[in-house]
Protein backbone atom coordinates (compact mmCIF):
# COMPACT_ATOMS: atom_id res chain seq x y z
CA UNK A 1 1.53 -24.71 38.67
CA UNK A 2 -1.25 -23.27 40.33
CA UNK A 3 -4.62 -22.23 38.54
CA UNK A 4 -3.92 -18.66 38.41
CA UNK A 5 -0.31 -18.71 37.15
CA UNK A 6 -1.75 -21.39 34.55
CA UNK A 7 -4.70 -19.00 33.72
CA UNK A 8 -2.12 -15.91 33.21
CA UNK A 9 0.38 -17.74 30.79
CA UNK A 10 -2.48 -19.21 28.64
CA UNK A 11 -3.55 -15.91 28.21
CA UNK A 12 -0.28 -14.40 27.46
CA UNK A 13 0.21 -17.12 25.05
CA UNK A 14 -3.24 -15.94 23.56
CA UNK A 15 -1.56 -12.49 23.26
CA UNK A 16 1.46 -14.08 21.44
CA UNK A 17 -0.75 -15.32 19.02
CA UNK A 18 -2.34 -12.48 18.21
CA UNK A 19 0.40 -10.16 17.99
CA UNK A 20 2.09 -12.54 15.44
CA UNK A 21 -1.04 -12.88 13.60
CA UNK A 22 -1.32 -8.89 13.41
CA UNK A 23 1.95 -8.72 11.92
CA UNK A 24 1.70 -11.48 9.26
CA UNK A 25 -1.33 -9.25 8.41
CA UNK A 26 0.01 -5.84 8.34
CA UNK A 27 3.06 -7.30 6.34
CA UNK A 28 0.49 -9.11 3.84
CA UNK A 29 -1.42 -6.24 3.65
CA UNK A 30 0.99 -3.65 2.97
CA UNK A 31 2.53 -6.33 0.15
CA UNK A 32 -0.50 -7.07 -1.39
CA UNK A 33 -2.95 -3.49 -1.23
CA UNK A 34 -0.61 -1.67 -4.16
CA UNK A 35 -1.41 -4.24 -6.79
CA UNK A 36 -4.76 -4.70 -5.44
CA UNK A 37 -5.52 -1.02 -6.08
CA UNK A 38 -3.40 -0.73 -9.66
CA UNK A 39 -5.66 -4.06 -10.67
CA UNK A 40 -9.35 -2.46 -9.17
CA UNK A 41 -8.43 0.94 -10.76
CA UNK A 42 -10.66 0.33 -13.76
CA UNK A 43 -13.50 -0.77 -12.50
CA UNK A 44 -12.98 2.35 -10.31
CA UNK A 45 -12.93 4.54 -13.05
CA UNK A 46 -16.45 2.61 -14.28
CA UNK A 47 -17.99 3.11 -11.08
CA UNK A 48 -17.33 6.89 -10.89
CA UNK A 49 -19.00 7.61 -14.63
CA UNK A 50 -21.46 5.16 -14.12
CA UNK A 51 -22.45 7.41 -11.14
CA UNK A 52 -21.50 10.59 -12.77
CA UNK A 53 -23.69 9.49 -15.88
CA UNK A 54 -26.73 8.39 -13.72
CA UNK A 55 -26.65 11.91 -11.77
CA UNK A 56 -25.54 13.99 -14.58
């Protein structure tokens, strides 16, 4: 295989990588965020009147 062709496929198998890697994430991500959120929402809600109360 000549340098060039070798350079190209290593770099497509880069790609490949990635691509899979992007998915696994989006797919984690779009699992995970909902019960991220419903646990967070309280400290949320402490960060908002903790603001509200210093400003107001």
């Amino acid at each position: 295989m000549d340098r060039k062709a070798a350079k190209e496929l290593l770099h497509i198998q880069g790609w490949l990588a990635d691509e899979v890697n992007r998915q696994l994430t989006w797919l984690t991500l779009s699992r995970d965020l909902p019960p991220w959120k419903r646990s967070l929402e309280v400290l949320f809600a402490d960060a908002e009147l903790a603001l509200t109360n210093e400003t107001g």
